[in-house]
Each structure stands twice: as structure tokens, then as C-alpha cells.
N, C-alpha and C. Protein backbone atom coordinates (compact mmCIF):
# COMPACT_ATOMS: atom_id res chain seq x y z
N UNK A 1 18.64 22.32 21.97
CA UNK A 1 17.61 22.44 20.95
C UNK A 1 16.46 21.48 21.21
N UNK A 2 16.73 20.30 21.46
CA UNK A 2 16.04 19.16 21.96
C UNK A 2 14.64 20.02 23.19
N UNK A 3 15.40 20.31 24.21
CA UNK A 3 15.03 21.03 25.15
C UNK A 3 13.73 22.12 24.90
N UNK A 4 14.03 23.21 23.96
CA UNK A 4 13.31 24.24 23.40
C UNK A 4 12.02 23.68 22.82
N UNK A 5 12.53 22.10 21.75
CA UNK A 5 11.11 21.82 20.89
C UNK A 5 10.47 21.08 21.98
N UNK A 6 10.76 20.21 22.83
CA UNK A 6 9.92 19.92 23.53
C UNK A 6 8.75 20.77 23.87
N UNK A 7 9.68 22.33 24.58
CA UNK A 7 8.77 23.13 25.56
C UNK A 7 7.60 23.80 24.18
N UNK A 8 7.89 24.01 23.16
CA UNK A 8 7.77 24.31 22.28
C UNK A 8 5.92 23.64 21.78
N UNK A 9 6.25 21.99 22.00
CA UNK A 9 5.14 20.78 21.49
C UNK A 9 4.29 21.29 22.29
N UNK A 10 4.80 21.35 23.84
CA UNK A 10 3.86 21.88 25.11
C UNK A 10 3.52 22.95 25.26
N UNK A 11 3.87 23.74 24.37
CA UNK A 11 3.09 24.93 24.67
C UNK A 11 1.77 25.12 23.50
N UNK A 12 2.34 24.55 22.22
CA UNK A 12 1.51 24.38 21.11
C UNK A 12 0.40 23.18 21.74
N UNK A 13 0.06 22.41 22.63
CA UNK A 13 -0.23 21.00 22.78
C UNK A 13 -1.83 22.09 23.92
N UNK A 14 -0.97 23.01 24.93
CA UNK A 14 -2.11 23.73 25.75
C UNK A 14 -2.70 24.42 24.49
N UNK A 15 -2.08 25.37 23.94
CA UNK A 15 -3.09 26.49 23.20
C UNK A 15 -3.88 25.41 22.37
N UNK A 16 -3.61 24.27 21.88
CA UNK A 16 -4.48 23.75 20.95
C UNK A 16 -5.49 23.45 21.70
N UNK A 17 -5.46 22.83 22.83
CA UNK A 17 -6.97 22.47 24.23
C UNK A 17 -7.54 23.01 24.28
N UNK A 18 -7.34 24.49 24.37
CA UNK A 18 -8.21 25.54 24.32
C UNK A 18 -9.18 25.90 23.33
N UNK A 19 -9.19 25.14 21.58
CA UNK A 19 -9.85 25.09 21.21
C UNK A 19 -10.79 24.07 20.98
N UNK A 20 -11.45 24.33 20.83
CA UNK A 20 -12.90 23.42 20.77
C UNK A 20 -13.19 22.69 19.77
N UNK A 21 -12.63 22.22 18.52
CA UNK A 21 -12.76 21.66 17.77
C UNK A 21 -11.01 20.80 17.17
N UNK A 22 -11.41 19.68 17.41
CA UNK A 22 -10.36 18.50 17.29
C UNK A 22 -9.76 18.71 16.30
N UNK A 23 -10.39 19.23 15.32
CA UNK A 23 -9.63 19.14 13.87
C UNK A 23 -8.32 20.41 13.56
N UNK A 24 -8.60 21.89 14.56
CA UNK A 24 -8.09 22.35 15.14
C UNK A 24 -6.74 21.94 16.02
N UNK A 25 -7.00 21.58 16.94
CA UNK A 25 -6.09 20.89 17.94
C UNK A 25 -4.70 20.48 16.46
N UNK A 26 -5.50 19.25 15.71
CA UNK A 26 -4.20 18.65 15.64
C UNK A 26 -3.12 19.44 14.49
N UNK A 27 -4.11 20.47 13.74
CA UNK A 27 -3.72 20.99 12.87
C UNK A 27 -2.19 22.08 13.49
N UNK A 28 -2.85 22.58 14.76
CA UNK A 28 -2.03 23.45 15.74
C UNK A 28 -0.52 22.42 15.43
N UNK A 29 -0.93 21.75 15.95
CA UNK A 29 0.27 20.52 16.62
C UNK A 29 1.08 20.29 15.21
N UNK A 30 0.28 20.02 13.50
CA UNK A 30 1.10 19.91 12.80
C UNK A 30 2.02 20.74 12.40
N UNK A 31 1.23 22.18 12.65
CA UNK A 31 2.08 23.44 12.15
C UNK A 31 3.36 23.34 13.02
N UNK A 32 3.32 23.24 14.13
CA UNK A 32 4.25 22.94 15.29
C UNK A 32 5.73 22.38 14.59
N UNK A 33 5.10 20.98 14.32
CA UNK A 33 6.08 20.04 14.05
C UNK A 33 6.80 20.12 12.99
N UNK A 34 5.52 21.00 11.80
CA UNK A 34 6.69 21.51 10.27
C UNK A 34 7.80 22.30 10.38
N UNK A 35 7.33 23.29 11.34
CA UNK A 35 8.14 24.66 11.09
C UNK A 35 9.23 23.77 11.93
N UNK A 36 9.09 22.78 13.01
CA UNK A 36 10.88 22.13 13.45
C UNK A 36 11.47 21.74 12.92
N UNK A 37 10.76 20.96 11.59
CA UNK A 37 11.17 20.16 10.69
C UNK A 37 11.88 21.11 9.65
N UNK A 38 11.66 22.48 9.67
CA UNK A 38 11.68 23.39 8.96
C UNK A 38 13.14 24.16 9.01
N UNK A 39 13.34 23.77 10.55
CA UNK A 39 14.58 24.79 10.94
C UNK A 39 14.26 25.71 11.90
N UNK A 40 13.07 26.12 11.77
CA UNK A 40 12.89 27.67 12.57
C UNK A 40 13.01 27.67 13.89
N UNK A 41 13.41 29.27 14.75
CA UNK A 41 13.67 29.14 15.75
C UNK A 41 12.34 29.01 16.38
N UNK A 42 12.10 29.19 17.73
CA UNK A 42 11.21 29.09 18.62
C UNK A 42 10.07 30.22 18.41
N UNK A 43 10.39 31.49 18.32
CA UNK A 43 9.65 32.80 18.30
C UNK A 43 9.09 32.43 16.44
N UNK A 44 9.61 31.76 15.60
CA UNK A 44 8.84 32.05 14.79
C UNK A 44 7.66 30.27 14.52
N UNK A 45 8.11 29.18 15.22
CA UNK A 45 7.57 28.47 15.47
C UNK A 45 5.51 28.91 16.18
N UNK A 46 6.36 29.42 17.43
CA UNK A 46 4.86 30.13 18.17
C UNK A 46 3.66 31.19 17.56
N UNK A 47 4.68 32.01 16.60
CA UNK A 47 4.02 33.02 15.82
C UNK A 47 3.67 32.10 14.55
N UNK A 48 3.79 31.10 14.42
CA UNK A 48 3.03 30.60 12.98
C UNK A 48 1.80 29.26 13.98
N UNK A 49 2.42 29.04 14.87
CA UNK A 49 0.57 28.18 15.32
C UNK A 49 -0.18 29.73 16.12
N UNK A 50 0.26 30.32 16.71
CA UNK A 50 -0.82 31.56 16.63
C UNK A 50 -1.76 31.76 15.81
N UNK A 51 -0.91 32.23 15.02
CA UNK A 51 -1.60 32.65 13.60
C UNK A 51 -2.56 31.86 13.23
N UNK A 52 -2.21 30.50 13.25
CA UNK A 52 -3.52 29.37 12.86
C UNK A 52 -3.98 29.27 13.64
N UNK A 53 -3.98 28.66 14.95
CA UNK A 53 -4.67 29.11 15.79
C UNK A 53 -5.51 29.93 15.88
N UNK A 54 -5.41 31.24 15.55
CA UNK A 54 -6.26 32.31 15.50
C UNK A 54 -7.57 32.29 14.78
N UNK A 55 -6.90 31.55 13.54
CA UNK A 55 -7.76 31.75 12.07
C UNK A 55 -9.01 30.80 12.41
N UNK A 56 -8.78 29.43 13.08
CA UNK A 56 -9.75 28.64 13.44
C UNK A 56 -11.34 29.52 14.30
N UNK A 57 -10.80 29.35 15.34
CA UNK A 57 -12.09 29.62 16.05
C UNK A 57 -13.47 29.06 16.37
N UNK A 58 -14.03 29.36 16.76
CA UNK A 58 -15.30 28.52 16.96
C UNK A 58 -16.17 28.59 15.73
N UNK A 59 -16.62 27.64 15.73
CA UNK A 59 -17.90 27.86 14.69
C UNK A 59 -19.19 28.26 15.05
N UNK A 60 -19.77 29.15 14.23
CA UNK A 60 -21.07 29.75 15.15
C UNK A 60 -21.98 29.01 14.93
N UNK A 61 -22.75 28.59 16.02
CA UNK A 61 -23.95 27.33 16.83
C UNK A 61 -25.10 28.01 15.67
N UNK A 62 -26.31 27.46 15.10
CA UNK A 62 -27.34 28.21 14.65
C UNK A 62 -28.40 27.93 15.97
N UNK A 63 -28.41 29.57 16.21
CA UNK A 63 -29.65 29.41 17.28
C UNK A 63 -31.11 28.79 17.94
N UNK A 64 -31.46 28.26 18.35
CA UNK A 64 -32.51 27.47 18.38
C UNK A 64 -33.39 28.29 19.37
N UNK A 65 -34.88 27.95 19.28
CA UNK A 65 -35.90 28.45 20.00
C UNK A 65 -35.91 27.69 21.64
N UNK A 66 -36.39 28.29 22.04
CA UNK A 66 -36.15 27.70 23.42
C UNK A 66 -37.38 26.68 23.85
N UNK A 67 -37.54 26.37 24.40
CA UNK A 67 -38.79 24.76 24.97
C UNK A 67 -39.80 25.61 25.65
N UNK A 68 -40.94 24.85 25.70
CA UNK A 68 -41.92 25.43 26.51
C UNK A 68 -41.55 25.29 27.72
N UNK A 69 -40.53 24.11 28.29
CA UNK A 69 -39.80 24.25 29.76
C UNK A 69 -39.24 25.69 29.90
N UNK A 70 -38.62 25.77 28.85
CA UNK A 70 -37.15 27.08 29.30
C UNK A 70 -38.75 28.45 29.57
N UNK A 71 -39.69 28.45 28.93
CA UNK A 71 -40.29 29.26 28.95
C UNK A 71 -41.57 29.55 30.35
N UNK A 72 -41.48 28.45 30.86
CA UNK A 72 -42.10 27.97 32.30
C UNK A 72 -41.11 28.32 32.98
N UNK A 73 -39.78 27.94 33.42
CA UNK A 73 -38.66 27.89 34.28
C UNK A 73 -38.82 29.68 34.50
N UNK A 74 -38.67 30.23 33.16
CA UNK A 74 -38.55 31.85 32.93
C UNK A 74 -39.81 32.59 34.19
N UNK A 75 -40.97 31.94 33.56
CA UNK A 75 -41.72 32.48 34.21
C UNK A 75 -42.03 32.29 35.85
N UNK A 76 -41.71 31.03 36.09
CA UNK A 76 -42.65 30.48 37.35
C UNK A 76 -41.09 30.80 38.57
N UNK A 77 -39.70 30.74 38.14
CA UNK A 77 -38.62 30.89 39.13
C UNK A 77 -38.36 32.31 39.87
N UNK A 78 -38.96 32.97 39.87
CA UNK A 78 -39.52 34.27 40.59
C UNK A 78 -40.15 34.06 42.06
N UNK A 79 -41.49 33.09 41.39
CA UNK A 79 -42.54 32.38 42.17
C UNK A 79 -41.67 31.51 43.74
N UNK A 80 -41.07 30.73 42.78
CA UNK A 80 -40.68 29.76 43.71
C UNK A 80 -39.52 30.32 44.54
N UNK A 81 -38.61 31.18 44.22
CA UNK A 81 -37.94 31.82 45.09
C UNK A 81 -38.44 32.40 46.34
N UNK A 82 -39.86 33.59 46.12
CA UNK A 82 -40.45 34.12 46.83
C UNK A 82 -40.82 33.43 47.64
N UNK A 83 -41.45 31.51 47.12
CA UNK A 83 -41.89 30.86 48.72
C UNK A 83 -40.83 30.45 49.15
N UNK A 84 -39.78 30.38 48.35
CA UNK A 84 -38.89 29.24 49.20
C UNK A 84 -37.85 29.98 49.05
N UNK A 85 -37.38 31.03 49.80
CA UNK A 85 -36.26 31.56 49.43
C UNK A 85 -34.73 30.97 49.74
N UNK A 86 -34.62 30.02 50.73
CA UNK A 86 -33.57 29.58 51.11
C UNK A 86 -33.19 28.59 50.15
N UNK A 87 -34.02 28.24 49.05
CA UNK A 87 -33.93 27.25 48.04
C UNK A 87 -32.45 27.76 47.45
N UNK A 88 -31.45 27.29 47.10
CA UNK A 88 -30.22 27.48 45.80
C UNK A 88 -30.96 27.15 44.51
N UNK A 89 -29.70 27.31 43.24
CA UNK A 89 -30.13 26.74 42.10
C UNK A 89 -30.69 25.47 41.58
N UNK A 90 -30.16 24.51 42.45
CA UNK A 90 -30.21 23.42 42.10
C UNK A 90 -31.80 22.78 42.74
N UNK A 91 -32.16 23.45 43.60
CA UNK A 91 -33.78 23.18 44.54
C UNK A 91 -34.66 23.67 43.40
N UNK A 92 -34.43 25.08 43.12
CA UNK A 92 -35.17 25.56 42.55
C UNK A 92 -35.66 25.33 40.99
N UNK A 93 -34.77 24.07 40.42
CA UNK A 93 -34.73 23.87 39.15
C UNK A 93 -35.40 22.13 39.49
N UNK A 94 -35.45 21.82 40.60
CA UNK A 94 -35.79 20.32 41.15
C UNK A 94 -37.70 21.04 41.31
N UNK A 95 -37.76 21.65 42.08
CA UNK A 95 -39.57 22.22 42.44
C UNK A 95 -39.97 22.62 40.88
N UNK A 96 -39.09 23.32 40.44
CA UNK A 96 -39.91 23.42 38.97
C UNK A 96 -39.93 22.57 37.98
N UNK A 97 -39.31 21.83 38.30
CA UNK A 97 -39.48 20.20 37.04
C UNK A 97 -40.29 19.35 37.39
N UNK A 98 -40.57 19.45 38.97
CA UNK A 98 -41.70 18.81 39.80
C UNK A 98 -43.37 19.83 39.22
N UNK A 99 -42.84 20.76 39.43
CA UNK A 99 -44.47 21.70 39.45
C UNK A 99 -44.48 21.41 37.66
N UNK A 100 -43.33 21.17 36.60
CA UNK A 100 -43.49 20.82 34.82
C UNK A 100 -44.26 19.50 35.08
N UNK A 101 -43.65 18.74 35.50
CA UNK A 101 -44.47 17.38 35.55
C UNK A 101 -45.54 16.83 35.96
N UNK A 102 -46.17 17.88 36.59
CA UNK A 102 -47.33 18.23 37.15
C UNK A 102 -48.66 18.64 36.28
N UNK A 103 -47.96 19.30 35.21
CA UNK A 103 -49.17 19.76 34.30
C UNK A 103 -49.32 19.02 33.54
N UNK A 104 -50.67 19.38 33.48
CA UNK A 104 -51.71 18.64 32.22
C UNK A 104 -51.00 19.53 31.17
N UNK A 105 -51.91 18.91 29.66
CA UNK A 105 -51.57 19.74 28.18
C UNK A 105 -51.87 20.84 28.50
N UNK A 106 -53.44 21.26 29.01
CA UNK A 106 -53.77 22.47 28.61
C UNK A 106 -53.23 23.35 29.19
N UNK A 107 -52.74 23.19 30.85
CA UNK A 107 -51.32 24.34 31.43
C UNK A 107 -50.54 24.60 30.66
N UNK A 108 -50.05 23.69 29.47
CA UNK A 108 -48.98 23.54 29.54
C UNK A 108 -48.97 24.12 27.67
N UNK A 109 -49.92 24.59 27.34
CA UNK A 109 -50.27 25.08 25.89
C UNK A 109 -49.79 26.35 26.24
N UNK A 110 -49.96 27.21 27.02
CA UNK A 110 -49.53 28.93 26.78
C UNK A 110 -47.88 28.91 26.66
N UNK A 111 -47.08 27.42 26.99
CA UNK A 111 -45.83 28.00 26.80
C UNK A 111 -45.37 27.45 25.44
N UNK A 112 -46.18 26.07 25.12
CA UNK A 112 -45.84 25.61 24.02
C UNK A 112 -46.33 26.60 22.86
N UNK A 113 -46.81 27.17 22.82
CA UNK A 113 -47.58 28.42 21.93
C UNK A 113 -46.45 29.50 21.47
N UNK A 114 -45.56 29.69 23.18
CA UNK A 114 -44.81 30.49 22.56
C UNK A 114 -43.62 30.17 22.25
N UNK A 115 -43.38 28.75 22.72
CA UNK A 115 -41.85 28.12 22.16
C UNK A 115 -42.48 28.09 20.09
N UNK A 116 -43.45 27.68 19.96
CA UNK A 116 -43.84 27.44 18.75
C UNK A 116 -43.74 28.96 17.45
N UNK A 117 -44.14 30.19 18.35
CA UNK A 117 -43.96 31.64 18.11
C UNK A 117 -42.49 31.65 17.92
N UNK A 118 -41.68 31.37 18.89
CA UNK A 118 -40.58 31.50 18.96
C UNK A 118 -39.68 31.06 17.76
N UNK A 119 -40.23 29.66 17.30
CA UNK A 119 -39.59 28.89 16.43
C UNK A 119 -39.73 29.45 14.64
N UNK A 120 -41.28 29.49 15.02
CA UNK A 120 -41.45 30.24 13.05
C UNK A 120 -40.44 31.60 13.37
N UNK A 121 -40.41 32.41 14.50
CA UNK A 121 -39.85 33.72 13.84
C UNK A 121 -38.33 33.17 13.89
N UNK A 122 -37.77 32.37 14.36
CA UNK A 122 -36.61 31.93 14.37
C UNK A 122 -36.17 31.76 12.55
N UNK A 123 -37.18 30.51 12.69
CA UNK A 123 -36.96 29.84 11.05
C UNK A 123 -37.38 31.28 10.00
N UNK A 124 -38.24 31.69 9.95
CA UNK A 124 -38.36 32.80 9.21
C UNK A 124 -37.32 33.91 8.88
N UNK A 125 -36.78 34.36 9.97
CA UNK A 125 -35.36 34.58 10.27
C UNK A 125 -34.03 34.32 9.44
N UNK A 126 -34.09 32.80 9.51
CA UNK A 126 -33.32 31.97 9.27
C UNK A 126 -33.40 31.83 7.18
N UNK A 127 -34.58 31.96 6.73
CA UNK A 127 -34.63 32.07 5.61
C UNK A 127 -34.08 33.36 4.66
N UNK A 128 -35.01 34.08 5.37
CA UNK A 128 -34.43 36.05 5.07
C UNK A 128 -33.21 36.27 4.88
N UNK A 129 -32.01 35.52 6.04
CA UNK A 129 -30.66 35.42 5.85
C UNK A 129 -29.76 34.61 4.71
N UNK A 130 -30.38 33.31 4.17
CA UNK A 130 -30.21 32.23 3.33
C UNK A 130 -30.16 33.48 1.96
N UNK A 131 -31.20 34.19 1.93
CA UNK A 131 -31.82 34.43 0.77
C UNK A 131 -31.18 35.71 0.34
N UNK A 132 -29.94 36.21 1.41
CA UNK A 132 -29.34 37.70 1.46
C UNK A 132 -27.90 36.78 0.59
């Protein structure tokens, strides 16, 4: 029996890792430890941190508008491929933080314009839903 709850902690101990929020994790682990404390066999041990397990889940992120970077990177990584094609990801995200740091404001207004577009219809969005 010893044997079983062990494998039992360890199996409840991975599925809890897998979630993303700590408060999760340990809750997994308590359900674990009641139902031993409880008596139950193994199959109904697993089927009750499942179950919680399940119920948790992630919490959904509230979306954010993207930067006038993300909106340069979008546009200009086409560009820089075409000259430099042997470039990987990691070149190509180095030349375009070089060619970001490069601009003055006023280059650099057509993207902030639309990260700014981006943001009211976001928040606007974001109210419409509040208000449902």
C-alpha cells in the first residue's frame, strides 16, 4: 500500500507541473493526500485530482495591443529576409532592432499611430464586454 501511494504522490506531483498556476499545483497534491487519508483505492484517488485538475485551468490573459516595435518587426522582416536571406531568426530580429534604433520619432510615428489605433479599439472592446 505504502508502494501504490507513493506512485500515486508522483503521479499527482507531474500532472500538477503541468499546470501553470501554483495555487493549482498544491491544491492537486492536497486532494491527493485526503482521499489516502480517506481510504480510497488508487483508481479513485487519480479520478478525483483529475477532476480538479481539470476544473482549474488556465486563466485567460486580457489581450493587449501590440508595440509600435511588434508593428515595424511585422512590416520591415520580409525586407530583411529578401537582403539577407541566409540570416535565421535570431539575425533577423538583431538587424531589425538595429534598423528600430535607428529611427528618429517621425519614422517611427506611422507605427506608433497604429499600436495607438490598436489600443482604443482594444479598450473600447474591452468596455462593450464589461457592460454585457
Amino acid at each position: 500500500r505504502s508502494l501504490t501511494i507513493v506512485c500515486i504522490l508522483r503521479y499527482l506531483h507531474m500532472a500538477a507541473m503541468r499546470s501553470v498556476v501554483c495555487y493549482w499545483r498544491t491544491n492537486v497534491l492536497n486532494v491527493g493526500v485526503n482521499c489516502i487519508n480517506r481510504g480510497l483505492g488508487s483508481s479513485e484517488i487519480l479520478g478525483n485530482a483529475r477532476l480538479f485538475a481539470s476544473v482549474g485551468g488556465k486563466k485567460e490573459k486580457k489581450q493587449r495591443a501590440r508595440s509600435a516595435y511588434v508593428f515595424f518587426m511585422m512590416e520591415n522582416r520580409k525586407k530583411v529576409l529578401d537582403t539577407n536571406p541566409t540570416f535565421g531568426f535570431g539575425a533577423v530580429s538583431q538587424e531589425l532592432a538595429k534598423r528600430w534604433h535607428k529611427l528618429d520619432d517621425s519614422q517611427r510615428e506611422p507605427y506608433v499611430k497604429k499600436h495607438n489605433a490598436e489600443k482604443e479599439a482594444m479598450d473600447k472592446q474591452t468596455t462593450e464586454n464589461k457592460k454585457q
